[in-house]
Protein backbone atom coordinates (compact mmCIF):
# COMPACT_ATOMS: atom_id res chain seq x y z
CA UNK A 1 26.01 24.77 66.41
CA UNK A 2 28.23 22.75 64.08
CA UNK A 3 30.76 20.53 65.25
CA UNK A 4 34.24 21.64 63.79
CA UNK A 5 34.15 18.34 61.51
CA UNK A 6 30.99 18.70 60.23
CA UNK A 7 32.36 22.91 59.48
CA UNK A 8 35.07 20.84 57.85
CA UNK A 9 33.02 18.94 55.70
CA UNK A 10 31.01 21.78 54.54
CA UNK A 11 33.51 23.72 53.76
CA UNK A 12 34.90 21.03 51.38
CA UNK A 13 31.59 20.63 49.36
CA UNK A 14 31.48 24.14 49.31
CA UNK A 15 34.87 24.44 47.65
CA UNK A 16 34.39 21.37 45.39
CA UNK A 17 31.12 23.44 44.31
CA UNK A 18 33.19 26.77 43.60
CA UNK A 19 35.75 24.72 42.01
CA UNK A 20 32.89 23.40 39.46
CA UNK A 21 31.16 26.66 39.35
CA UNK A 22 34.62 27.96 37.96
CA UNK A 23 36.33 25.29 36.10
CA UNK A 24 35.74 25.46 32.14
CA UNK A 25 35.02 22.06 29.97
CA UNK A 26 38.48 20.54 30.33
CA UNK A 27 38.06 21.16 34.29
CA UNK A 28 34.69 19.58 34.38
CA UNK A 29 35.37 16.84 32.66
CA UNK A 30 38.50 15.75 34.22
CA UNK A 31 36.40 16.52 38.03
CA UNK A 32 33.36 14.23 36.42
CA UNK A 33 35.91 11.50 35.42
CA UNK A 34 37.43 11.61 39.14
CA UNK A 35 33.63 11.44 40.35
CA UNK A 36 32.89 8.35 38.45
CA UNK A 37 36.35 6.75 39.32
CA UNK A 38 35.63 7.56 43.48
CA UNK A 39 31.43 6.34 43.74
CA UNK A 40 31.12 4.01 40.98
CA UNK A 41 28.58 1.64 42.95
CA UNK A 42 27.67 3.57 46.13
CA UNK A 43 24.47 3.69 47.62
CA UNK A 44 23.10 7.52 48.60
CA UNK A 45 23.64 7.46 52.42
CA UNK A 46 27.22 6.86 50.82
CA UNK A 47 27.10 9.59 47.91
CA UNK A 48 25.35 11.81 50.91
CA UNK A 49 28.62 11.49 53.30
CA UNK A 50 30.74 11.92 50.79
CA UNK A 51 29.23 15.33 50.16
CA UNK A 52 28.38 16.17 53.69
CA UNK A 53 24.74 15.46 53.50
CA UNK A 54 24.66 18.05 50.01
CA UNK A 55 24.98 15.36 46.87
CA UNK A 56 21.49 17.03 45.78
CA UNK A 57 23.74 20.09 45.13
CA UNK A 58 25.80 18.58 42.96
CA UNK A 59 23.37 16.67 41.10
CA UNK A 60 21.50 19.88 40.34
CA UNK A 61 24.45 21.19 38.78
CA UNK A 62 24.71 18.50 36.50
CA UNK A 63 21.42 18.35 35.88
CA UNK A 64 21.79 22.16 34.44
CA UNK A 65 24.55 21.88 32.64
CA UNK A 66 23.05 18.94 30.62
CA UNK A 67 20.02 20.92 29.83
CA UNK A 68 22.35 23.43 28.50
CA UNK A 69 25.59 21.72 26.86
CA UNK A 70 23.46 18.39 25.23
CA UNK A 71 23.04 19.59 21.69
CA UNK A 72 26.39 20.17 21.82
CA UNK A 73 27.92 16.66 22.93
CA UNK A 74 30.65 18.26 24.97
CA UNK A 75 31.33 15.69 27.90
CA UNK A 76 28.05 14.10 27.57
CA UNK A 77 28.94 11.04 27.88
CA UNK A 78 30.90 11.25 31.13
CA UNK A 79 27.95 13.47 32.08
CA UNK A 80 25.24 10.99 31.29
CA UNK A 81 27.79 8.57 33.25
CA UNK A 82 27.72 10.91 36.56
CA UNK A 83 24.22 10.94 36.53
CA UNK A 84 23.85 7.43 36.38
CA UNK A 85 25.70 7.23 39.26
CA UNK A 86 23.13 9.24 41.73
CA UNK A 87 19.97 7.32 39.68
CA UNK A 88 21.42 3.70 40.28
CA UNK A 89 22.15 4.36 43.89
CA UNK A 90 20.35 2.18 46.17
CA UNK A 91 17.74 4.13 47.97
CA UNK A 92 18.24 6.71 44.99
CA UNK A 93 14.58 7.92 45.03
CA UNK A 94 15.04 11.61 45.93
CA UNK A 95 17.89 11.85 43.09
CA UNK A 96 15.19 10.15 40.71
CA UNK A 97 12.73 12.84 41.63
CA UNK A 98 15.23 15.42 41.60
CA UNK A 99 16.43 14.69 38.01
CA UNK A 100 12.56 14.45 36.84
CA UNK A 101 11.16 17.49 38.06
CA UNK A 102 14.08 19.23 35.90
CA UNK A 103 12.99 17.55 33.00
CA UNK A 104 15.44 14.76 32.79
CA UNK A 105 13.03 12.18 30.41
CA UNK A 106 12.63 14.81 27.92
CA UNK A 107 16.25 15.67 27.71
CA UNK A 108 17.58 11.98 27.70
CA UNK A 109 14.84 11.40 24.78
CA UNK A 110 15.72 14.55 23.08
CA UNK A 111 19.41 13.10 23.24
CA UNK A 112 18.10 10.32 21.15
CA UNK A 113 16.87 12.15 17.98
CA UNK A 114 19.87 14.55 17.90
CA UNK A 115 21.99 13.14 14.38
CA UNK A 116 25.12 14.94 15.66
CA UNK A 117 25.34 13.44 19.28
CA UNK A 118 27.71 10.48 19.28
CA UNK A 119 26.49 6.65 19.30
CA UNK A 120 28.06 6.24 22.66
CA UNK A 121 26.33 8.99 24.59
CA UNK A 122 22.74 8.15 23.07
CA UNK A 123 23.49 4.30 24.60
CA UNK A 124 23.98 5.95 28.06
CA UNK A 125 21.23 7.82 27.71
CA UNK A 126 19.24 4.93 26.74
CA UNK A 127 20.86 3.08 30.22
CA UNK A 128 19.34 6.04 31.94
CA UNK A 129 16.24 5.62 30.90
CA UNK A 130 16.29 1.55 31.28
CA UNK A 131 17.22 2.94 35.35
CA UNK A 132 14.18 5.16 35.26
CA UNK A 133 11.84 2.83 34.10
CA UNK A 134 13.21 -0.23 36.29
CA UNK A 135 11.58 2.18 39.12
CA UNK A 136 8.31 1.26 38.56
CA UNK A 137 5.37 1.37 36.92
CA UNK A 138 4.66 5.24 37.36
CA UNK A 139 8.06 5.82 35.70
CA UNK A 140 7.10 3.98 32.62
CA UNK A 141 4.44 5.59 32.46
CA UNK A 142 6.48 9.22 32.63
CA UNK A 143 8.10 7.85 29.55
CA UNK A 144 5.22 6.93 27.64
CA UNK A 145 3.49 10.13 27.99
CA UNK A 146 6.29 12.24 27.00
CA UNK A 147 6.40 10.32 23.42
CA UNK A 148 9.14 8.21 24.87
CA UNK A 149 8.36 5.09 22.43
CA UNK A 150 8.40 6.71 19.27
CA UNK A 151 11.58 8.15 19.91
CA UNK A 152 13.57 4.76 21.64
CA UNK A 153 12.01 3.09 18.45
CA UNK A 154 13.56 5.20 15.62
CA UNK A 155 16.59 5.48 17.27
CA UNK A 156 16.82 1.82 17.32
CA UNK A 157 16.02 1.46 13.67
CA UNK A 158 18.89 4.34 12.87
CA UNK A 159 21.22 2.90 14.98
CA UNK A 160 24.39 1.35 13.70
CA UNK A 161 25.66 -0.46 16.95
CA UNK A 162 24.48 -3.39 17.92
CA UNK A 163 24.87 -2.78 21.61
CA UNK A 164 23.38 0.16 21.61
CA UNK A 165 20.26 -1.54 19.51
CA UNK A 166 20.16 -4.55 22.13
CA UNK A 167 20.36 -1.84 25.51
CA UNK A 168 17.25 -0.29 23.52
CA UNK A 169 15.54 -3.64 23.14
CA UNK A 170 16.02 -4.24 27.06
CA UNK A 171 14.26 -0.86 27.59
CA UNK A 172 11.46 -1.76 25.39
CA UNK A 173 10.77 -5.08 27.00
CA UNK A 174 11.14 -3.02 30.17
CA UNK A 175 8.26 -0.59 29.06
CA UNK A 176 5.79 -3.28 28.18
CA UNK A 177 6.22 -5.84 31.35
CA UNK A 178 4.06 -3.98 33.67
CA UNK A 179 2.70 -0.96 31.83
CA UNK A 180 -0.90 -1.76 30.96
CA UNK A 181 -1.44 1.89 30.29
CA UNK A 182 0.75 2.04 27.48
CA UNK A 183 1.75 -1.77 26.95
CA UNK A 184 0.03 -1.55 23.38
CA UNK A 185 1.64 1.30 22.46
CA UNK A 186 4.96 -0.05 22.88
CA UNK A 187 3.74 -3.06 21.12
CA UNK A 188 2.33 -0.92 18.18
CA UNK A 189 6.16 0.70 18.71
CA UNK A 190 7.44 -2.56 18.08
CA UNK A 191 5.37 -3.72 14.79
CA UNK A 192 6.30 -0.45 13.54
CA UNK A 193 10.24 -1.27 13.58
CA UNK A 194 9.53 -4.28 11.18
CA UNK A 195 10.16 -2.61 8.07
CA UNK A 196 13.28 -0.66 9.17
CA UNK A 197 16.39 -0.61 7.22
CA UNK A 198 18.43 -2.46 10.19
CA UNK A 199 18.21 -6.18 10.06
CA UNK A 200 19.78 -6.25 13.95
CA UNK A 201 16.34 -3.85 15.24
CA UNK A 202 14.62 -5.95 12.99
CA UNK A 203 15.83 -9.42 15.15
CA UNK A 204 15.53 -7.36 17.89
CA UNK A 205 12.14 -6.01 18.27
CA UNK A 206 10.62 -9.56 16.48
CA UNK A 207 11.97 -11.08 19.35
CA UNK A 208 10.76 -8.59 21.63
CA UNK A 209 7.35 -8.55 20.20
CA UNK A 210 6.76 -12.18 20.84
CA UNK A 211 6.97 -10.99 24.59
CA UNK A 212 4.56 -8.33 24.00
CA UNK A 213 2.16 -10.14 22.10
CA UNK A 214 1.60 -12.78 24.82
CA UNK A 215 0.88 -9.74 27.30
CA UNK A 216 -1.50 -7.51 25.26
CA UNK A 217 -3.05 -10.39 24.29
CA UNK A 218 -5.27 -9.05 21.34
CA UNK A 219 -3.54 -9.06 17.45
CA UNK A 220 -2.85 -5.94 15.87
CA UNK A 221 -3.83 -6.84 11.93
CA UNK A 222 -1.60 -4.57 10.62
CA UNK A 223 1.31 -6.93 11.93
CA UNK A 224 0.20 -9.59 8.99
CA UNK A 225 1.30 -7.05 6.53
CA UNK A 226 4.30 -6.51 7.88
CA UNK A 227 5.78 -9.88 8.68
CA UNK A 228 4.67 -10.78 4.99
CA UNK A 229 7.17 -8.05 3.81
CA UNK A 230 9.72 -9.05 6.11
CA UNK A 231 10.02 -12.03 4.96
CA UNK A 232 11.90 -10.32 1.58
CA UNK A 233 15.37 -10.55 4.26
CA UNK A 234 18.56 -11.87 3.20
CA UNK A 235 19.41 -11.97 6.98
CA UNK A 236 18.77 -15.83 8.16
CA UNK A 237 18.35 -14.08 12.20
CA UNK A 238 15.51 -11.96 10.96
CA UNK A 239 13.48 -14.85 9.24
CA UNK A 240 13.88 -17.13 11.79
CA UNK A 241 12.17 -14.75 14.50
CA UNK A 242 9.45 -14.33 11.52
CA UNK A 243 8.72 -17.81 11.60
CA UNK A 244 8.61 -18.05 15.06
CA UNK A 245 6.27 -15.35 15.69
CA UNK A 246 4.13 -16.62 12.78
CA UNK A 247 4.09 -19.94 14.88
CA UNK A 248 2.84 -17.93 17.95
CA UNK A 249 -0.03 -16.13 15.78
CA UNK A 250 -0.95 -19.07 14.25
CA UNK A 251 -3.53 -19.99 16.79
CA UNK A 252 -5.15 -16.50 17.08
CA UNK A 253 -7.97 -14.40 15.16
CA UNK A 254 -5.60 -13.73 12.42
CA UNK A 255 -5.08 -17.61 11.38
CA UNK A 256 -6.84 -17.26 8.59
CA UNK A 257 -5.18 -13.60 7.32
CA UNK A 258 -1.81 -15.38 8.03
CA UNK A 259 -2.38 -18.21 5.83
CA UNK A 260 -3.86 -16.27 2.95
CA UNK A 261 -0.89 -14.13 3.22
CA UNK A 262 1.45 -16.64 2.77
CA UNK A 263 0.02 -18.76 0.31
CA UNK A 264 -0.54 -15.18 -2.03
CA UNK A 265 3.38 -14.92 -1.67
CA UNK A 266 3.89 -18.38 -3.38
CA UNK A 267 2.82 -16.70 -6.67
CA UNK A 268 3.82 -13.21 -7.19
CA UNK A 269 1.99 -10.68 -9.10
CA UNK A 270 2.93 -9.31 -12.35
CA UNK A 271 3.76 -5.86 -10.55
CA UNK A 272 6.23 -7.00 -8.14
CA UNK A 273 8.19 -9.05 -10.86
CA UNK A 274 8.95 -5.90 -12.73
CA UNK A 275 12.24 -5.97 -13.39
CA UNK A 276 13.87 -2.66 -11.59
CA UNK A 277 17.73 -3.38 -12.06
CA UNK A 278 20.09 -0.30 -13.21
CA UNK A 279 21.92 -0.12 -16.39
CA UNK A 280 24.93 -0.95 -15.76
CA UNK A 281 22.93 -4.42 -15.00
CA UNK A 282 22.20 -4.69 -18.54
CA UNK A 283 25.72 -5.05 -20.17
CA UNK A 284 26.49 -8.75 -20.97
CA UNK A 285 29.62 -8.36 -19.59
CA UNK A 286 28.52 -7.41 -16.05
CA UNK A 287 26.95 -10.44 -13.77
CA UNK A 288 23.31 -10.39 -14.46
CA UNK A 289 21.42 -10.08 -10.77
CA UNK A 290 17.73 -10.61 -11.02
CA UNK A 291 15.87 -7.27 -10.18
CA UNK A 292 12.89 -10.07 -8.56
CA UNK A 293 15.46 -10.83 -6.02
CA UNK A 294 13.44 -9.41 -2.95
CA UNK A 295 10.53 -10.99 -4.15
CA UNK A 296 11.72 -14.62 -5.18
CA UNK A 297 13.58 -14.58 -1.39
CA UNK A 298 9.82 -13.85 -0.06
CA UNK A 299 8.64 -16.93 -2.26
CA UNK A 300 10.99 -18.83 -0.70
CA UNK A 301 10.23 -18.27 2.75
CA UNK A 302 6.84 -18.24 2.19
CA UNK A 303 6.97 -22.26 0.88
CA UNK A 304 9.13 -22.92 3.95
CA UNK A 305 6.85 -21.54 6.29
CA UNK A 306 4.06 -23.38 5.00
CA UNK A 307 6.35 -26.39 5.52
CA UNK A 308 7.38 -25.93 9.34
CA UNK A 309 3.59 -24.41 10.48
CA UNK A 310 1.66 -27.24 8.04
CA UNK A 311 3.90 -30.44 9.54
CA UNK A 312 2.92 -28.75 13.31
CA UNK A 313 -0.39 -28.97 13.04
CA UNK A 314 -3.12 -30.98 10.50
CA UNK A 315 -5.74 -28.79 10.96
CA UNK A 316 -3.48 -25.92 8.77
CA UNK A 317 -2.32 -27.81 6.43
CA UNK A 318 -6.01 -28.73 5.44
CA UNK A 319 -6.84 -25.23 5.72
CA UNK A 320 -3.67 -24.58 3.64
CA UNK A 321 -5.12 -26.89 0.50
CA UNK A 322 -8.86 -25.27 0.78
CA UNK A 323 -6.41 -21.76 -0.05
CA UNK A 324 -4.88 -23.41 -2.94
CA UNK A 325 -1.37 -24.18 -1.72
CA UNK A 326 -0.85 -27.25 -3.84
CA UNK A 327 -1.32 -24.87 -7.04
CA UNK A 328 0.95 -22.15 -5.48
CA UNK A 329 3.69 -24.64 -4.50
CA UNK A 330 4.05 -25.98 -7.96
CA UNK A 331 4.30 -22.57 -9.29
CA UNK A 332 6.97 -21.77 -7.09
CA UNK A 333 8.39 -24.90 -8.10
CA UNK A 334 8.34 -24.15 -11.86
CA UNK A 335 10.39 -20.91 -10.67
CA UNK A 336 13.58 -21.19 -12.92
CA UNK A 337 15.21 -17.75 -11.56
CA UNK A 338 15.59 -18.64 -7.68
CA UNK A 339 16.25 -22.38 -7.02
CA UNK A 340 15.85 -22.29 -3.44
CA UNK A 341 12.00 -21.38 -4.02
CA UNK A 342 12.17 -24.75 -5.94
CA UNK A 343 14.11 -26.42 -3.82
CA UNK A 344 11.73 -25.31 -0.66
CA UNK A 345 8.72 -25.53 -1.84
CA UNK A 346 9.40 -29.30 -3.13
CA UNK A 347 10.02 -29.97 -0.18
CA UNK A 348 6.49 -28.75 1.15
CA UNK A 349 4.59 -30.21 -1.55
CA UNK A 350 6.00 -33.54 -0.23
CA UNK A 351 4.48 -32.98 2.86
CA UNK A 352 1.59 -32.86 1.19
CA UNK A 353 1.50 -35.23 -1.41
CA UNK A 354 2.53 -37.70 1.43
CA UNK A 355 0.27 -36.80 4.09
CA UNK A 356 -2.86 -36.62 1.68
CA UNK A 357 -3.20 -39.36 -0.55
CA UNK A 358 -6.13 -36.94 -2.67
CA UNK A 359 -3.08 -34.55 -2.75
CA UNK A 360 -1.39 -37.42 -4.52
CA UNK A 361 -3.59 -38.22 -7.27
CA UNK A 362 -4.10 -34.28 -8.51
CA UNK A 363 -0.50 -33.44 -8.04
CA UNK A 364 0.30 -37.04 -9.86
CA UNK A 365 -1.98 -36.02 -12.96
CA UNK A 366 -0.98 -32.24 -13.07
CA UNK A 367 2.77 -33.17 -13.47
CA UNK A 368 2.57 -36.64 -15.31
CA UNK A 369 3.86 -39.39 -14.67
CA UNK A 370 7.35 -39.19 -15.59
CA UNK A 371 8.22 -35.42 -13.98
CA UNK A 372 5.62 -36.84 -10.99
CA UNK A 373 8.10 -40.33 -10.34
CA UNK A 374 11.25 -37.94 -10.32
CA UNK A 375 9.72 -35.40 -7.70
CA UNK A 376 8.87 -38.61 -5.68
CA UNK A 377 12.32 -40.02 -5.99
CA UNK A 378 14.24 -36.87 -4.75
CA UNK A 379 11.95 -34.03 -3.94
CA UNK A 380 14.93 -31.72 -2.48
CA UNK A 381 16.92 -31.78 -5.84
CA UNK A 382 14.02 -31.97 -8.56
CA UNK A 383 15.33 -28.38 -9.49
CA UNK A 384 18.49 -29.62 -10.59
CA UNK A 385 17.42 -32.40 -12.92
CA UNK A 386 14.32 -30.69 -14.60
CA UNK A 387 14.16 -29.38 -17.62
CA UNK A 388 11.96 -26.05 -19.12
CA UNK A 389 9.52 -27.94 -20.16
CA UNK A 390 8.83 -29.76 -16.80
CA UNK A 391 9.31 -26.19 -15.20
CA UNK A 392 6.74 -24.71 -17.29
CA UNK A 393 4.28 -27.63 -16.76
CA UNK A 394 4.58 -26.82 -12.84
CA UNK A 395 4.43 -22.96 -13.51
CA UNK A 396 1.41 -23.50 -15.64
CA UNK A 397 -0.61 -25.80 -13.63
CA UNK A 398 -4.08 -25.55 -12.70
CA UNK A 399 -4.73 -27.51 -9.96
CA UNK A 400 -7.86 -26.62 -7.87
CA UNK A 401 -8.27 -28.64 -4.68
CA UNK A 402 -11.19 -26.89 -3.33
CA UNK A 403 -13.28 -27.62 -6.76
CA UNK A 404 -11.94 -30.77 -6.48
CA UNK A 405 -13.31 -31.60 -3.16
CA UNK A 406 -16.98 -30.06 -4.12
CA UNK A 407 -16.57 -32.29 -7.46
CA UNK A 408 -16.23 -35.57 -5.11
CA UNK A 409 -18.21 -34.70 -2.38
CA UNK A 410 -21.52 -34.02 -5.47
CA UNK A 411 -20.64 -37.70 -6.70
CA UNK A 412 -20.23 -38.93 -3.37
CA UNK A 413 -23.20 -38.20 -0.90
CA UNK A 414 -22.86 -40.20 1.62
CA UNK A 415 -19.15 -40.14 2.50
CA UNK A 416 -18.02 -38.63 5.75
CA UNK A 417 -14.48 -37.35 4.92
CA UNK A 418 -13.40 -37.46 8.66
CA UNK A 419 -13.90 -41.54 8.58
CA UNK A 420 -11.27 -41.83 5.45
CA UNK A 421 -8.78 -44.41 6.27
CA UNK A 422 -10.22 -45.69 9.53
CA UNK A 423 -9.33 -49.19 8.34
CA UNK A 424 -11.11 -51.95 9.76
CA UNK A 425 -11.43 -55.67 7.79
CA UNK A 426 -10.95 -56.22 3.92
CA UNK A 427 -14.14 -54.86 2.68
CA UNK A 428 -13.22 -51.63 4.53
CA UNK A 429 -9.58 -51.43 3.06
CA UNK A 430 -11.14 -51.84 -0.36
CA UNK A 431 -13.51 -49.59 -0.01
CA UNK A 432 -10.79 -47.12 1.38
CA UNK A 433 -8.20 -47.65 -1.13
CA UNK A 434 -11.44 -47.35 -3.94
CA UNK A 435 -12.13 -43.46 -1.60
CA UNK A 436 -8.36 -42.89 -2.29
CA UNK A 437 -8.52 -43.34 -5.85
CA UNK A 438 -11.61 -41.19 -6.03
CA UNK A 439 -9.85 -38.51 -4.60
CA UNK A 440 -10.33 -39.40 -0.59
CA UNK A 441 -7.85 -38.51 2.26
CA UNK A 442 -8.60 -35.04 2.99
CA UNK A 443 -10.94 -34.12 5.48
CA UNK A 444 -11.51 -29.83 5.24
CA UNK A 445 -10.47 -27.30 7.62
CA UNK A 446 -12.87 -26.08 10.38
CA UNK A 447 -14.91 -23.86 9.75
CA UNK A 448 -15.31 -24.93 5.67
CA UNK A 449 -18.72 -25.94 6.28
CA UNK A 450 -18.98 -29.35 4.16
CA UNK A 451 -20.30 -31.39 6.77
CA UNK A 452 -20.87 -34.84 6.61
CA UNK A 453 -21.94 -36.69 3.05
């Protein structure tokens, strides 16, 4: 028989129960605000005293009435809140069952895709699900399997706070670490938010998928397509997490694919310079904004890319000339409508011209000697003392360094472009500055195939 203080104590979680079971919205809300206030941070042998061994009671009904009141957004938020309470709890593992057998992942991931549920609530559901995960590895999976990555990704991409965006990237990075079931889907998740519309989820899940790339190990191809496109961002945050994960792909199967990609962007097509403006656009007294915008800010970080990966590592930047980057850099160069494009890719065909002395003597006789000695004396700010004739020399040029090399290496048999500029006593300087001015200094990529002549 029950002691008269533990009658006591059931008879006040009884009446706090009837008091719930009767109290409309307003009552609820101000009894969950009064719950979160009292056992913000207690474990459950705590949250089980202070209901007399019946917290699982109380839980339930919260459980219910989220089932039933989410689409409408009444409370949620302090509801969500509550909950979190019983899931954070140490030792909180019969809560966390308790909430999933009701169907608590669906609900908190239906919560996500509802347009009229407020920001706030959709971040606490979003903490809940960080909680559930954080339990292990079956948990993840839970999420997985109930489409839980497709819908944490789009709301990240529709999101418009920040905090709410960088809760969802914890929960991501959360779902991949130890998830090997479903650690490429969340990765696929995560090349699919690329494209969106938010340049914070774009940061975001770049930065995340660095992460994931190291632990699923093989490269989705589709990802080249999309960090080309990316690249189009006025957002400096977003390109610099490009480059970076460029960087980190660099040294994988899709080298070469990566490469091609961004030497192609150097030199748009005629399609993508269509100009698209509105027009309004076109009355001389309005500001005239190019309609190639997108594309001439994708030209521009594709000739600084090619700067930062080519000066980390010799073997790509020969690999780099053998795609025709000296002929793409100029073009971009000869670009009169975006002068950063100049500016940057100047700057890369320095490199070049520097670190190849073949480079030297094409680039040298495809701009001329005057326009070639200005470049040389200030690469950075060739843009600004040019005029359209020089600019349509470099836009026009048809410099070919691969049928350059073959050209050389038929009227030069014997030479073994990896020895170039060895150096050794006077005959061999001679004979290695005659090799430069034959159009030596280049040795080709892996892989080309030239061998040894």
């Amino acid at each position: 028989m029950a002691s008269i203080k533990e009658q006591a104590a059931i008879s006040r979680l009884l009446s706090f129960l009837k008091e719930w079971d009767n109290a409309d919205r307003t009552g609820r809300s101000l009894m969950l605000d009064r719950f979160i206030r009292l056992n913000q941070g207690k474990t459950a042998p705590q949250l089980e005293q202070e209901f007399s061994q019946g917290a699982s009671l109380f839980l339930l009904r919260l459980t219910t009435w989220l089932r039933l009141s989410y689409m409408t957004g009444i409370c949620l938020n302090t509801l969500l809140k509550s909950i979190g309470i019983f899931l954070s709890a140490v030792s909180c593992n019969r809560y966390l069952v308790e909430f999933l057998e009701v169907g608590g992942v669906l609900t908190l991931l239906e919560i996500l895709g509802q347009e009229k549920i407020k920001e706030e609530s959709k971040k606490e559901a979003v903490l809940l699900l960080q909680i559930i995960a954080n339990c292990g590895r079956k948990y993840k999976e839970l999420i997985c399997e109930s489409y839980g990555v497709r819908s944490i990704a789009e709301f990240m991409a529709k999101s418009q706070s920040e905090d709410s965006q960088k809760e969802v990237q914890i929960l991501l990075d959360s779902l991949v670490h130890g998830n090997p079931k479903y650690q490429n889907q969340v990765y696929k998740g995560l090349i699919a938010l690329i494209p969106c519309a938010s340049p914070k989820a774009q940061q975001l899940s770049l930065q995340t998928l660095r992460i994931a790339q190291a632990i699923v190990g093989k490269v989705h191809p589709a990802i080249v397509d999309f960090l080309m496109k990316v690249l189009r961002t006025m957002n400096l945050e977003v390109q610099y997490e490009a480059i970076e994960l460029i960087k980190d792909l660099i040294n994988t199967d899709i080298r070469s694919a990566l490469l091609k990609g961004l030497v192609d962007l150097l030199k748009p097509s005629a399609k993508d310079t269509i100009k698209l403006q509105p027009k309004i656009l076109e009355d001389p007294s309005v500001f005239q904004v190019s309609g190639h915008f997108p594309v001439f800010l994708q030209q521009a970080a594709a000739a600084k890319i090619i700067g930062i990966i080519a000066r980390n590592d010799l073997s790509v930047a020969e690999e780099l000339l053998f795609l025709g980057v000296i002929c793409h850099l100029m073009f971009a160069m000869g670009n009169r409508d975006h002068s950063n494009s100049q500016r940057l890719a100047s700057l890369t065909l320095e490199y070049f011209v520097q670190t190849f002395p073949f480079v030297e003597e094409q680039v040298r006789a495809g701009m001329g000697d005057s326009l070639f000695k200005l470049f040389m004396s200030n690469a950075e700010d060739l843009y600004i003392n040019m005029d359209s004739i020089q600019t349509d020399i470099l836009a026009t040029n048809k410099i070919n360094i691969p049928e350059a090399v073959d050209i050389f290496s038929s009227k030069n048999p014997l030479t073994n472009w990896k020895d170039i500029g060895a150096g050794g006593g006077e005959e061999e300087a001679e004979e290695e500055g005659a090799l430069r001015q034959a159009g030596a200094g280049i040795r080709p990529p892996s892989g080309r195939g030239l061998g040894v002549y």
